[in-house]
PDB file of N, CA and C in Angstrom:
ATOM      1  N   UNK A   1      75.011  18.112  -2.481  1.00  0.00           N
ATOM      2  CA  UNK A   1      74.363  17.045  -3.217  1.00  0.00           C
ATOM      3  C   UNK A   1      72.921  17.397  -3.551  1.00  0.00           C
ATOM      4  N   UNK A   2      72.256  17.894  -2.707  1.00  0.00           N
ATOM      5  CA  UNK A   2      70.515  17.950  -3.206  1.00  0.00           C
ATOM      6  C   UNK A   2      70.537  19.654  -3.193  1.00  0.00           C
ATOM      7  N   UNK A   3      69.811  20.372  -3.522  1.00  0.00           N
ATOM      8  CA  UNK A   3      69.447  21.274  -3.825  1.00  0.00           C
ATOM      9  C   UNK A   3      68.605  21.631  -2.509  1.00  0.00           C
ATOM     10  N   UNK A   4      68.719  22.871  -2.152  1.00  0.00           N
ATOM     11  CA  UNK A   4      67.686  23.443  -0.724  1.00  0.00           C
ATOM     12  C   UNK A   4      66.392  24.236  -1.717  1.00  0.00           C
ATOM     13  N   UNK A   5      65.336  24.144  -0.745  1.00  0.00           N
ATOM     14  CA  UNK A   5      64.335  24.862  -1.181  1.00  0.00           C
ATOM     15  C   UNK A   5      64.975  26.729  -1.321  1.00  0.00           C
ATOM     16  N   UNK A   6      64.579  27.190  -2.015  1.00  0.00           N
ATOM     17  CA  UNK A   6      64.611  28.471  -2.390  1.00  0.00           C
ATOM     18  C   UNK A   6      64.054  29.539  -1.702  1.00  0.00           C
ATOM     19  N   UNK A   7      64.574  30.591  -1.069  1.00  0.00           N
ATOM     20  CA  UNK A   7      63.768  31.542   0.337  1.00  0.00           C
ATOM     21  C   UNK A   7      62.235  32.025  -0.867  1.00  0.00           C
ATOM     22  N   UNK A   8      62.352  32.275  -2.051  1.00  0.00           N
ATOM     23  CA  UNK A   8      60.885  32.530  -2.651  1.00  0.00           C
ATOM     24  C   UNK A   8      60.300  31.832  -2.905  1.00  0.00           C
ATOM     25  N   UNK A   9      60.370  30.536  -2.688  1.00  0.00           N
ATOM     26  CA  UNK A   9      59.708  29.010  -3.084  1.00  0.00           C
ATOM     27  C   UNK A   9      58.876  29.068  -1.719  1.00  0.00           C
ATOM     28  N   UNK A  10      57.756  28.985  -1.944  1.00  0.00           N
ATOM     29  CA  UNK A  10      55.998  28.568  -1.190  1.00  0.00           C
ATOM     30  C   UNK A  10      56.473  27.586  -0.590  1.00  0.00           C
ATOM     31  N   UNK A  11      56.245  27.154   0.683  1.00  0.00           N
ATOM     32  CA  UNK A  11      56.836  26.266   1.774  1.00  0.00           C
ATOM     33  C   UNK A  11      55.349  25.534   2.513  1.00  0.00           C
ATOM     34  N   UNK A  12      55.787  24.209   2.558  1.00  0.00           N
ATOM     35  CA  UNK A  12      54.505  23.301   3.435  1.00  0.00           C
ATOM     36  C   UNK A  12      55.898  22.603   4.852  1.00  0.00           C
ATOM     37  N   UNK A  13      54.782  22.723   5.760  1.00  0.00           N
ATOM     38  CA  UNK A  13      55.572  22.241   6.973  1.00  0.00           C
ATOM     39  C   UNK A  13      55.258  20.424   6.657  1.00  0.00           C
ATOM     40  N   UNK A  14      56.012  19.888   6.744  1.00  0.00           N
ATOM     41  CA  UNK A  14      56.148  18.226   6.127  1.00  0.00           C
ATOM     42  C   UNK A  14      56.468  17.539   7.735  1.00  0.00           C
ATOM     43  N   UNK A  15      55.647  16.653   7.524  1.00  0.00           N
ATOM     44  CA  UNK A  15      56.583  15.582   9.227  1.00  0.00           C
ATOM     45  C   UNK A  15      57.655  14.761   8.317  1.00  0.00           C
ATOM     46  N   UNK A  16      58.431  14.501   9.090  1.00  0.00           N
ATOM     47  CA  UNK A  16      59.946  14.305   8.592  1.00  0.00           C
ATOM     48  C   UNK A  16      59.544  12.691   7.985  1.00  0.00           C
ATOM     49  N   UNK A  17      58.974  12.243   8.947  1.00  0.00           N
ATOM     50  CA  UNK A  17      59.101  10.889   8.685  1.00  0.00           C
ATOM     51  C   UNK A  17      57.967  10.513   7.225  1.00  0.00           C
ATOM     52  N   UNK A  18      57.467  11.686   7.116  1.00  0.00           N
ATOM     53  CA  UNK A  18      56.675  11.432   5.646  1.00  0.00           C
ATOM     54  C   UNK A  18      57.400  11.806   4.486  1.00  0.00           C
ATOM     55  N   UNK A  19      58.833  13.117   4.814  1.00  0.00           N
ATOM     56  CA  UNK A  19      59.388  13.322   4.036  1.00  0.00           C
ATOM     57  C   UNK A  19      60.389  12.085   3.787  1.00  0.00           C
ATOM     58  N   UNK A  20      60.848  11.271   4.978  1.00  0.00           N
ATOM     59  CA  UNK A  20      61.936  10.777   4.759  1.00  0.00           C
ATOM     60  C   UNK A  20      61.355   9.409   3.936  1.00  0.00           C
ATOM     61  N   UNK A  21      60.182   8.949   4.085  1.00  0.00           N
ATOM     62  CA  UNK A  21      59.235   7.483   3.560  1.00  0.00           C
ATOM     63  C   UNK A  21      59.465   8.342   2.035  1.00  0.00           C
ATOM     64  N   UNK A  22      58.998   9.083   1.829  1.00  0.00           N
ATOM     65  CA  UNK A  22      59.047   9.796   0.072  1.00  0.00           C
ATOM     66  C   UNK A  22      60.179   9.745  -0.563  1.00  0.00           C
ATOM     67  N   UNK A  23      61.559  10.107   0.156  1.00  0.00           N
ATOM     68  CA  UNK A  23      62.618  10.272  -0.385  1.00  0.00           C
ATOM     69  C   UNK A  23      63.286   9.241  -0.387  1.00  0.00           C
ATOM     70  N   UNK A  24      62.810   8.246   0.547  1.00  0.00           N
ATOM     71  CA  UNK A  24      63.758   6.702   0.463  1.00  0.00           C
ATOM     72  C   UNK A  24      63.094   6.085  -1.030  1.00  0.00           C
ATOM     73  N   UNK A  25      62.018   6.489  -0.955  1.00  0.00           N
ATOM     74  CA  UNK A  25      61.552   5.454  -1.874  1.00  0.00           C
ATOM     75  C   UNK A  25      61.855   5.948  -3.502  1.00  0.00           C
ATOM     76  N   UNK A  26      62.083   7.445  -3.692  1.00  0.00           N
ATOM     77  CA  UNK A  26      62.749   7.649  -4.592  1.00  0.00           C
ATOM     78  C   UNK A  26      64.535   7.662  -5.118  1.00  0.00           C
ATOM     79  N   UNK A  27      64.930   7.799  -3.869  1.00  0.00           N
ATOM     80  CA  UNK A  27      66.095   7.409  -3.826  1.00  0.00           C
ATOM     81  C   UNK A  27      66.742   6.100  -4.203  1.00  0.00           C
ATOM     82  N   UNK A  28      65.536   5.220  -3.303  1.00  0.00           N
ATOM     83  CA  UNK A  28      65.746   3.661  -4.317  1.00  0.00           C
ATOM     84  C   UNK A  28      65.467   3.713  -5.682  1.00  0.00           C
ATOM     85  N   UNK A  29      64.551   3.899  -5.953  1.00  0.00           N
ATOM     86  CA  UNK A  29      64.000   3.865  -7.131  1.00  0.00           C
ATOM     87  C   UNK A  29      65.116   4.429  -8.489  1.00  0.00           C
ATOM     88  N   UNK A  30      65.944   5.693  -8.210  1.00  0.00           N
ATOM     89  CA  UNK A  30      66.764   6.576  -9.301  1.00  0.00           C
ATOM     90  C   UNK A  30      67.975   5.579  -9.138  1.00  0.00           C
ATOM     91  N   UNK A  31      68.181   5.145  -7.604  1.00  0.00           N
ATOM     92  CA  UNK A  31      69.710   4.644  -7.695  1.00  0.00           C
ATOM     93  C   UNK A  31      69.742   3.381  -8.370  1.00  0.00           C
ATOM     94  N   UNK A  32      69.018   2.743  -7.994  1.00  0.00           N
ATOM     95  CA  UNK A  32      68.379   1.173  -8.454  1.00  0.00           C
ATOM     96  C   UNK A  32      68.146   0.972 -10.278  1.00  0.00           C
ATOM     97  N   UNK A  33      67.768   1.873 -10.673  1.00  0.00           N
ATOM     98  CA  UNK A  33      67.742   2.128 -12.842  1.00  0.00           C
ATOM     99  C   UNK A  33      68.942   2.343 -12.947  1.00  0.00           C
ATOM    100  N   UNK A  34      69.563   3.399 -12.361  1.00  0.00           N
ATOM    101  CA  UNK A  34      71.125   3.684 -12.836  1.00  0.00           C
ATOM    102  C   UNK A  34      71.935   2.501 -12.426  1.00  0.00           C
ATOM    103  N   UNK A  35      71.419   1.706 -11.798  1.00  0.00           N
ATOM    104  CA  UNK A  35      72.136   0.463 -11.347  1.00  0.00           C
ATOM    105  C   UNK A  35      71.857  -0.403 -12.693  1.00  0.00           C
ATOM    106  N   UNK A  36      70.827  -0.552 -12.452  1.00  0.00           N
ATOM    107  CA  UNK A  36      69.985  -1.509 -14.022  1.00  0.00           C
ATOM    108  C   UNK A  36      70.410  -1.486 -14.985  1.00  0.00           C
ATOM    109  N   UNK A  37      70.536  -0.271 -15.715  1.00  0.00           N
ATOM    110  CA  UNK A  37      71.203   0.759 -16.416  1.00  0.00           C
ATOM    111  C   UNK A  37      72.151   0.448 -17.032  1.00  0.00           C
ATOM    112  N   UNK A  38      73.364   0.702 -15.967  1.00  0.00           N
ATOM    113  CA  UNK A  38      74.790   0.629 -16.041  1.00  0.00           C
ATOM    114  C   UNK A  38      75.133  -1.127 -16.445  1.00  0.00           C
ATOM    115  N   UNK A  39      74.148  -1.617 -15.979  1.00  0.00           N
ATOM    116  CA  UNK A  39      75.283  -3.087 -15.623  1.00  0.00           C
ATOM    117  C   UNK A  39      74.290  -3.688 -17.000  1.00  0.00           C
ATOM    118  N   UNK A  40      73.646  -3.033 -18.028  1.00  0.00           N
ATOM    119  CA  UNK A  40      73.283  -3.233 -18.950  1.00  0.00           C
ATOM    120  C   UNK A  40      74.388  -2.459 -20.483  1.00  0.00           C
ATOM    121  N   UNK A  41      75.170  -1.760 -19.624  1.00  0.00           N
ATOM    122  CA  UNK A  41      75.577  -0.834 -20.595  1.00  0.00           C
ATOM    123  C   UNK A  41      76.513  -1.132 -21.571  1.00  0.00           C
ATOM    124  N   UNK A  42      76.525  -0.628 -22.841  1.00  0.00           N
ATOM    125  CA  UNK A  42      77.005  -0.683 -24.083  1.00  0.00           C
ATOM    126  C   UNK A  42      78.272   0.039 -24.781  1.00  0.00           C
ATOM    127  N   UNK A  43      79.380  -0.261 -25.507  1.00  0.00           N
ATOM    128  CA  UNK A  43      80.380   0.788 -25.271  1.00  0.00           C
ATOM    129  C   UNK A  43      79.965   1.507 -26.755  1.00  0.00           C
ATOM    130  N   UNK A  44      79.349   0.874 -27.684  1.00  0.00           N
ATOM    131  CA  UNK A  44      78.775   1.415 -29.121  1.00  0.00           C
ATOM    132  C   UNK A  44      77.345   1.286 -29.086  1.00  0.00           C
ATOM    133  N   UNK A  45      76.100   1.928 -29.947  1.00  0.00           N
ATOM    134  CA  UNK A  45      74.572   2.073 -29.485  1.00  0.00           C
ATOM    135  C   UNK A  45      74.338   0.786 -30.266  1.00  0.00           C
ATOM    136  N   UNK A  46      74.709   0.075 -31.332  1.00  0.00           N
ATOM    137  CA  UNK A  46      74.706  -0.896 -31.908  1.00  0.00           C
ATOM    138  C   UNK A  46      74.607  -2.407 -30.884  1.00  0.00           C
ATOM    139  N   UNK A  47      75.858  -1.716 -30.127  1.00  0.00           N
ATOM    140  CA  UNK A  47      75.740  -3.214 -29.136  1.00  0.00           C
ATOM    141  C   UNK A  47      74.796  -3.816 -28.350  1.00  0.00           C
ATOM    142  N   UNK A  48      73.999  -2.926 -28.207  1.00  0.00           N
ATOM    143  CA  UNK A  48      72.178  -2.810 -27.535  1.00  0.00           C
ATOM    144  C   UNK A  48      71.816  -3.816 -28.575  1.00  0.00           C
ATOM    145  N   UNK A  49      71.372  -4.905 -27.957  1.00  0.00           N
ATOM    146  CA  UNK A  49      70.226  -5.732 -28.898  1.00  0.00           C
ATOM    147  C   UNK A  49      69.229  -5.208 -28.336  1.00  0.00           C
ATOM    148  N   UNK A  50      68.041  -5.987 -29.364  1.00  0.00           N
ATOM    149  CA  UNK A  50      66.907  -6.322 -28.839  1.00  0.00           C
ATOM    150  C   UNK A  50      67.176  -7.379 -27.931  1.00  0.00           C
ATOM    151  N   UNK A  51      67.510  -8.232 -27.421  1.00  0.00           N
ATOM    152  CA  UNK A  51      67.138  -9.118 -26.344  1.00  0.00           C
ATOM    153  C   UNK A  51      68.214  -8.178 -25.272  1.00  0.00           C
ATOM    154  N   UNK A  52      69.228  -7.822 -25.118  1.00  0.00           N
ATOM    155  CA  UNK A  52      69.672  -7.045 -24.127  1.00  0.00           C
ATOM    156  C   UNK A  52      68.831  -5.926 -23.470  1.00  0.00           C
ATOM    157  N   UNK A  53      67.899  -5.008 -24.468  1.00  0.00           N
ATOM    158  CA  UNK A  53      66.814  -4.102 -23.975  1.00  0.00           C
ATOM    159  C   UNK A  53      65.946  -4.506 -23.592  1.00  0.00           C
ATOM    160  N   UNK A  54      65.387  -6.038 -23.891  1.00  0.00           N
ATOM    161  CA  UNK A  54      64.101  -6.559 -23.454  1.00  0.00           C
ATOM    162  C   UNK A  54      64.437  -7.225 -21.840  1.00  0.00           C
ATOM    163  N   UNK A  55      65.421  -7.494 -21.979  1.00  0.00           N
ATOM    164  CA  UNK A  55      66.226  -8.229 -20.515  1.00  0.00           C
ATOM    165  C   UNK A  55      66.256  -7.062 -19.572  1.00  0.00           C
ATOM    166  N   UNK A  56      66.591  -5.915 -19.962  1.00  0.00           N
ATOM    167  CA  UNK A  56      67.054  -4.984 -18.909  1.00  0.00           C
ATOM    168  C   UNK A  56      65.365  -4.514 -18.759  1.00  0.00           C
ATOM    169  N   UNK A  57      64.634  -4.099 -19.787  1.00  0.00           N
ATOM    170  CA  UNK A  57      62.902  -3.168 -19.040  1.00  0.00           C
ATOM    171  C   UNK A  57      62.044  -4.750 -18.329  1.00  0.00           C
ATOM    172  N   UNK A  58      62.841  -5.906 -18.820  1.00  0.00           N
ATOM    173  CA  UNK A  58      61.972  -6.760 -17.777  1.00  0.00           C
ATOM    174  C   UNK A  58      63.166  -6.509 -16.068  1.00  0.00           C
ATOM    175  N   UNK A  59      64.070  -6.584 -16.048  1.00  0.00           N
ATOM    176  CA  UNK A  59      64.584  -6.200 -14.674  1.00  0.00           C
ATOM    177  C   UNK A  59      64.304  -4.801 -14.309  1.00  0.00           C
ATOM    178  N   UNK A  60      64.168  -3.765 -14.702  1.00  0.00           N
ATOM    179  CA  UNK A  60      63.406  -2.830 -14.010  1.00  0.00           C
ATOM    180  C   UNK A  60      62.028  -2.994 -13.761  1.00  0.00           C
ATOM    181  N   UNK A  61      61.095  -3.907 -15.115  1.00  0.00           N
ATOM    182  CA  UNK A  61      59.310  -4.168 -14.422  1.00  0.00           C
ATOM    183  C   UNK A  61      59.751  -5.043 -13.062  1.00  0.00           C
ATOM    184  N   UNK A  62      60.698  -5.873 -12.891  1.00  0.00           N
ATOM    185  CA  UNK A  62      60.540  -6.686 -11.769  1.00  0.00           C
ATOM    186  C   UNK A  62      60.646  -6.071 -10.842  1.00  0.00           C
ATOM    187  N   UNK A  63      62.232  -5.065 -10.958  1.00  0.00           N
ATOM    188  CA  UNK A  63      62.518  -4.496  -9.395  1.00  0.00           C
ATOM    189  C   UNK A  63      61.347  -3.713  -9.069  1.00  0.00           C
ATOM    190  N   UNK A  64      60.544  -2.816  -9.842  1.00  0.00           N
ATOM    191  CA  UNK A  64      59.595  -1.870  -9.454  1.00  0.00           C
ATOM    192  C   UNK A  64      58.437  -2.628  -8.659  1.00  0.00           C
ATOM    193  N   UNK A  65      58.300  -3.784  -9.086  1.00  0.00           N
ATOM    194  CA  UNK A  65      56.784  -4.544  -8.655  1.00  0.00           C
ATOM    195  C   UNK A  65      57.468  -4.497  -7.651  1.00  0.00           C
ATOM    196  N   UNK A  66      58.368  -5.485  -7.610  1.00  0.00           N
ATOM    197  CA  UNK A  66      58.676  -5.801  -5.957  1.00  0.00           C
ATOM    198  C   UNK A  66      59.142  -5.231  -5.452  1.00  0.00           C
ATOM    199  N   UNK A  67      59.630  -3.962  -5.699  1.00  0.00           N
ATOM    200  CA  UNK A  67      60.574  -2.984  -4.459  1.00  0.00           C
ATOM    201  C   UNK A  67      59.929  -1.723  -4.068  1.00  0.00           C
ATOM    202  N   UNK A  68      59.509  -1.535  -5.036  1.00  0.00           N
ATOM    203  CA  UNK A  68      58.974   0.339  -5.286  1.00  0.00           C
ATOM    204  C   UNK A  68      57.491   0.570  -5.285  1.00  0.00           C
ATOM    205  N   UNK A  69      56.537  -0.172  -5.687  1.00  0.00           N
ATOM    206  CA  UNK A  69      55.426   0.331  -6.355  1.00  0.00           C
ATOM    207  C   UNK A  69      54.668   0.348  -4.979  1.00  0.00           C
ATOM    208  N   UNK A  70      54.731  -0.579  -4.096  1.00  0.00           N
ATOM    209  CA  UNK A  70      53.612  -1.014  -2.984  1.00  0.00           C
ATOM    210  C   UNK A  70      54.110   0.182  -2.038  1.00  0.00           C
ATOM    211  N   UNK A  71      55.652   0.348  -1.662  1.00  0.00           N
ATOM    212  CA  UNK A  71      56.128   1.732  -0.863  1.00  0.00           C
ATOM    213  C   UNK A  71      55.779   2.758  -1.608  1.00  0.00           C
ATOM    214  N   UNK A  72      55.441   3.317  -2.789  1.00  0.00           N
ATOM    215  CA  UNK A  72      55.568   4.546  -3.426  1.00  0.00           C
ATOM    216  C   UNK A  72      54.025   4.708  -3.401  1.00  0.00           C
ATOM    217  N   UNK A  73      53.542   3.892  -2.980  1.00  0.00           N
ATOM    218  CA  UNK A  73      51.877   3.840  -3.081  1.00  0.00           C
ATOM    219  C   UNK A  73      51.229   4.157  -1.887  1.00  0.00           C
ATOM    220  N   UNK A  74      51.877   3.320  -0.582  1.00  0.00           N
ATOM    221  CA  UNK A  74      52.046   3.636   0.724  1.00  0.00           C
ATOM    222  C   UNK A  74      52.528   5.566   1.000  1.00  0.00           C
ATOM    223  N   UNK A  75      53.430   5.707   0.544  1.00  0.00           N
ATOM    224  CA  UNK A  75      53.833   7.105   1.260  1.00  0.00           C
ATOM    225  C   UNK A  75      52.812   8.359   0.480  1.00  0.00           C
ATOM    226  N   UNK A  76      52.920   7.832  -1.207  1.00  0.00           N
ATOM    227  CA  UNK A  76      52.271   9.392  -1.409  1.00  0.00           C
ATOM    228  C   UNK A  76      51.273   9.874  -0.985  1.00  0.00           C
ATOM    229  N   UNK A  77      50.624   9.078  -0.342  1.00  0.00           N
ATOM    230  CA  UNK A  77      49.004   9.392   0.467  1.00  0.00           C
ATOM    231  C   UNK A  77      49.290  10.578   1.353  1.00  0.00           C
ATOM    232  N   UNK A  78      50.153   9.780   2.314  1.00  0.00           N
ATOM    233  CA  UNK A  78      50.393  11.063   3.133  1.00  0.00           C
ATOM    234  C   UNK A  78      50.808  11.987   2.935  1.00  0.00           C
ATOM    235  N   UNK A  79      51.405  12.263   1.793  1.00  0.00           N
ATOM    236  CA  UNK A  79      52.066  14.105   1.199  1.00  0.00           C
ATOM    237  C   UNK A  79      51.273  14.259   0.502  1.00  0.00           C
ATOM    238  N   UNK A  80      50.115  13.603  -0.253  1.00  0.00           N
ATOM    239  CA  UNK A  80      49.031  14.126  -0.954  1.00  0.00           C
ATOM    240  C   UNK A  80      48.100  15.050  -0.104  1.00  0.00           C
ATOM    241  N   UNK A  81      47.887  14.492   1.250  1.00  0.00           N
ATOM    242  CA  UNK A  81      47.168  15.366   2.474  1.00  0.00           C
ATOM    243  C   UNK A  81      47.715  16.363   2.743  1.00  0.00           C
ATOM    244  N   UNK A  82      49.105  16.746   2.289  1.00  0.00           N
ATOM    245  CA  UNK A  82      49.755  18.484   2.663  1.00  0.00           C
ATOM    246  C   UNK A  82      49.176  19.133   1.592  1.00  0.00           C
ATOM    247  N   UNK A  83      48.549  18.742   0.377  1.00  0.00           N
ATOM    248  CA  UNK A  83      47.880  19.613  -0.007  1.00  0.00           C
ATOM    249  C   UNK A  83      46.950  19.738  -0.246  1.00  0.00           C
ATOM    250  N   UNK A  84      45.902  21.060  -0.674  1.00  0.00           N
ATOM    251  CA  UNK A  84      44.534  21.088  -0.684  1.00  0.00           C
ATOM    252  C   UNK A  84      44.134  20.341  -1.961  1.00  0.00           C
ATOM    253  N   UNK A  85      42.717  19.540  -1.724  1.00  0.00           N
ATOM    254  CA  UNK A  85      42.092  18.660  -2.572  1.00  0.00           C
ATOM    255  C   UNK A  85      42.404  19.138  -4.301  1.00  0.00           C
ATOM    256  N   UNK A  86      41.803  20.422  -4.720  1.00  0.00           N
ATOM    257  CA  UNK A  86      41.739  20.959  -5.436  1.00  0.00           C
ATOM    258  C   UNK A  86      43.196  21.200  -6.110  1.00  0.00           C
ATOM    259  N   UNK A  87      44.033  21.642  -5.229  1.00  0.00           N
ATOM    260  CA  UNK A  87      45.640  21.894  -5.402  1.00  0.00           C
ATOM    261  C   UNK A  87      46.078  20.311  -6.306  1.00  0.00           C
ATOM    262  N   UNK A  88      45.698  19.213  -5.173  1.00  0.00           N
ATOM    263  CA  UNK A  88      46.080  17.826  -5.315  1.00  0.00           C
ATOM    264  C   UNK A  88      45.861  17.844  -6.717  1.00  0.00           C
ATOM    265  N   UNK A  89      44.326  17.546  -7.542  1.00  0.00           N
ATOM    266  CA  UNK A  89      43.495  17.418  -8.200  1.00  0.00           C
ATOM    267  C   UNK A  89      44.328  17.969  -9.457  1.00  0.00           C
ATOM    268  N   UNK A  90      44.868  19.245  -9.500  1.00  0.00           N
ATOM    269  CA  UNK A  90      44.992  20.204 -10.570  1.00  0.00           C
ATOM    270  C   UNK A  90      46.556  19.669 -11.403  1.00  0.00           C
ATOM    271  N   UNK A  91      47.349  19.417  -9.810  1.00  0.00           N
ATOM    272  CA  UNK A  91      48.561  18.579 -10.076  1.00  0.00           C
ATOM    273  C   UNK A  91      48.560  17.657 -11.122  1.00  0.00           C
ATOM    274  N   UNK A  92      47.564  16.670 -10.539  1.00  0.00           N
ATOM    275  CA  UNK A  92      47.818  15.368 -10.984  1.00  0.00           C
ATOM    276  C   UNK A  92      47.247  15.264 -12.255  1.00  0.00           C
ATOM    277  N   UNK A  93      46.552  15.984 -12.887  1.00  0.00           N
ATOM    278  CA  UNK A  93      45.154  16.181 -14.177  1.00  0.00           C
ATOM    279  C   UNK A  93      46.671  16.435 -15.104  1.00  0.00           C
ATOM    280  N   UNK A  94      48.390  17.334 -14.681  1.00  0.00           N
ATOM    281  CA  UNK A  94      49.059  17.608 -15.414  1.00  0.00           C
ATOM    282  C   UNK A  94      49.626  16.755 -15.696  1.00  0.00           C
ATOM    283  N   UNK A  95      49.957  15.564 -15.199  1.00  0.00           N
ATOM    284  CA  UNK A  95      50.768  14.612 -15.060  1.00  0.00           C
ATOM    285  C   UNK A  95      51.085  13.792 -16.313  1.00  0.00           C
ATOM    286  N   UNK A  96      51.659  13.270 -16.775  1.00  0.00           N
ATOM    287  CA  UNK A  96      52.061  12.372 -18.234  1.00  0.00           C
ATOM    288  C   UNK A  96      51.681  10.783 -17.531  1.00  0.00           C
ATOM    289  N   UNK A  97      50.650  10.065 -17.919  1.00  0.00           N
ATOM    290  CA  UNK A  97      50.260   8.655 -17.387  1.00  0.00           C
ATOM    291  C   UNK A  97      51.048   7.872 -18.243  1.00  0.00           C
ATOM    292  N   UNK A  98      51.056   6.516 -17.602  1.00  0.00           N
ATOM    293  CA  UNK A  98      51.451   5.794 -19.149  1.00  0.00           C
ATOM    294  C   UNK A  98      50.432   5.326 -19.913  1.00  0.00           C
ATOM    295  N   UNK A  99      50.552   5.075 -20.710  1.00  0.00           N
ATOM    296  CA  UNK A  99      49.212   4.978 -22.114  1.00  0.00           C
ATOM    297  C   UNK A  99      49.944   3.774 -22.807  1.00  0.00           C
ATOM    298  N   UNK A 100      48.559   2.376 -22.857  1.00  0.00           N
ATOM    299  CA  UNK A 100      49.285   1.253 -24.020  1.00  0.00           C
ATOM    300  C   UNK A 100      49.451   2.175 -24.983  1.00  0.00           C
ATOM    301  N   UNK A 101      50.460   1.184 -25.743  1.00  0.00           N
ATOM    302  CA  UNK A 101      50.972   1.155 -27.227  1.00  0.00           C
ATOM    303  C   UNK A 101      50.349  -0.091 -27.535  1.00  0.00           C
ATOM    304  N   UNK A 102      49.051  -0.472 -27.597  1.00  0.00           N
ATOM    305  CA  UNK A 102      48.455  -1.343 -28.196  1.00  0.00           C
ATOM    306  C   UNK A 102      47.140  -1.221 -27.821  1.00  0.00           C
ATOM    307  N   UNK A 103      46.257  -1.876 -28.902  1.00  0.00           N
ATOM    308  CA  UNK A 103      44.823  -2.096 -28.824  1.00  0.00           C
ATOM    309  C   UNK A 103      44.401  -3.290 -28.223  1.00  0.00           C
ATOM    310  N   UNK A 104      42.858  -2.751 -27.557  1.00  0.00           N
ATOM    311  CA  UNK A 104      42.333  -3.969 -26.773  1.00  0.00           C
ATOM    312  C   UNK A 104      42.694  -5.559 -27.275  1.00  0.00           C
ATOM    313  N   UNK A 105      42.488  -5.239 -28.962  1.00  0.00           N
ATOM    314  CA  UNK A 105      42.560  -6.303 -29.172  1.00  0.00           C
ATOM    315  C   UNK A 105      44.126  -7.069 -30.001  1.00  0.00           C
ATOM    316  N   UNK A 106      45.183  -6.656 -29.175  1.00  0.00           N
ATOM    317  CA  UNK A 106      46.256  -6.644 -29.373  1.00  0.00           C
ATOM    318  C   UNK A 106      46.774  -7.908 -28.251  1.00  0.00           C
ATOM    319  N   UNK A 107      48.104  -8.025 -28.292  1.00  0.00           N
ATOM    320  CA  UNK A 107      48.691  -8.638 -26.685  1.00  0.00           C
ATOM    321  C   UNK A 107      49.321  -7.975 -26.606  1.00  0.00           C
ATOM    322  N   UNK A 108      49.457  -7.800 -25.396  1.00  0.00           N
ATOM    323  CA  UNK A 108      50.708  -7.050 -24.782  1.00  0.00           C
ATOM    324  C   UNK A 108      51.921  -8.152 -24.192  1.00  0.00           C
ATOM    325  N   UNK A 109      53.085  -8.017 -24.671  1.00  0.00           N
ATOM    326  CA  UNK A 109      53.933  -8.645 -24.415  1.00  0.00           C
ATOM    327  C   UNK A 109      55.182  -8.613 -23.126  1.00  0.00           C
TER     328      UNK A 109
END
């Protein structure tokens, strides 16, 4: 099922229980959309409304507030400390943020 690290893949010694807080919380998180997902799903792309897509990204904003965001916020601290500041730093500068699709003086809906 998961993939093992690779004998040429660069290795950090992890405490389990920081690995296992990281992986629950992504584990919820992938199984929980494909859940969302599915029980949103369409047998033609047509059958997707707009109010069926707006129904389903408001049940994933909900589950995330309340299930995911406060744990996923909680654990990465501590695997951020397995690596060096700079390491951390260089990571995260690569990262894709989310960015409005609207102006200040817009609403966001």
């Amino acid at each position: 099922m998961h993939a093992k690290a690779k004998p040429e893949t660069e290795s950090v010694i992890v405490a389990k229980e920081d690995l296992v807080n990281a992986w629950l919380v992504l584990e919820k998180l992938v199984v929980s959309l494909r859940k969302i997902g599915s029980a949103h799903a369409v047998s033609t792309p047509g059958e997707l409304t707009p109010e069926v897509e707006r129904q389903m990204f408001l049940e994933i904003g909900k589950f995330v507030s309340e299930n995911v965001f406060d744990d996923a916020n909680r654990f990465r601290i501590p695997l951020g400390d397995y690596l060096p500041d700079e390491e951390a730093e260089s990571l995260a500068d690569q990262l894709e943020y989310w960015k409005p699709q609207t102006t200040q003086n817009q609403k966001i809906n």
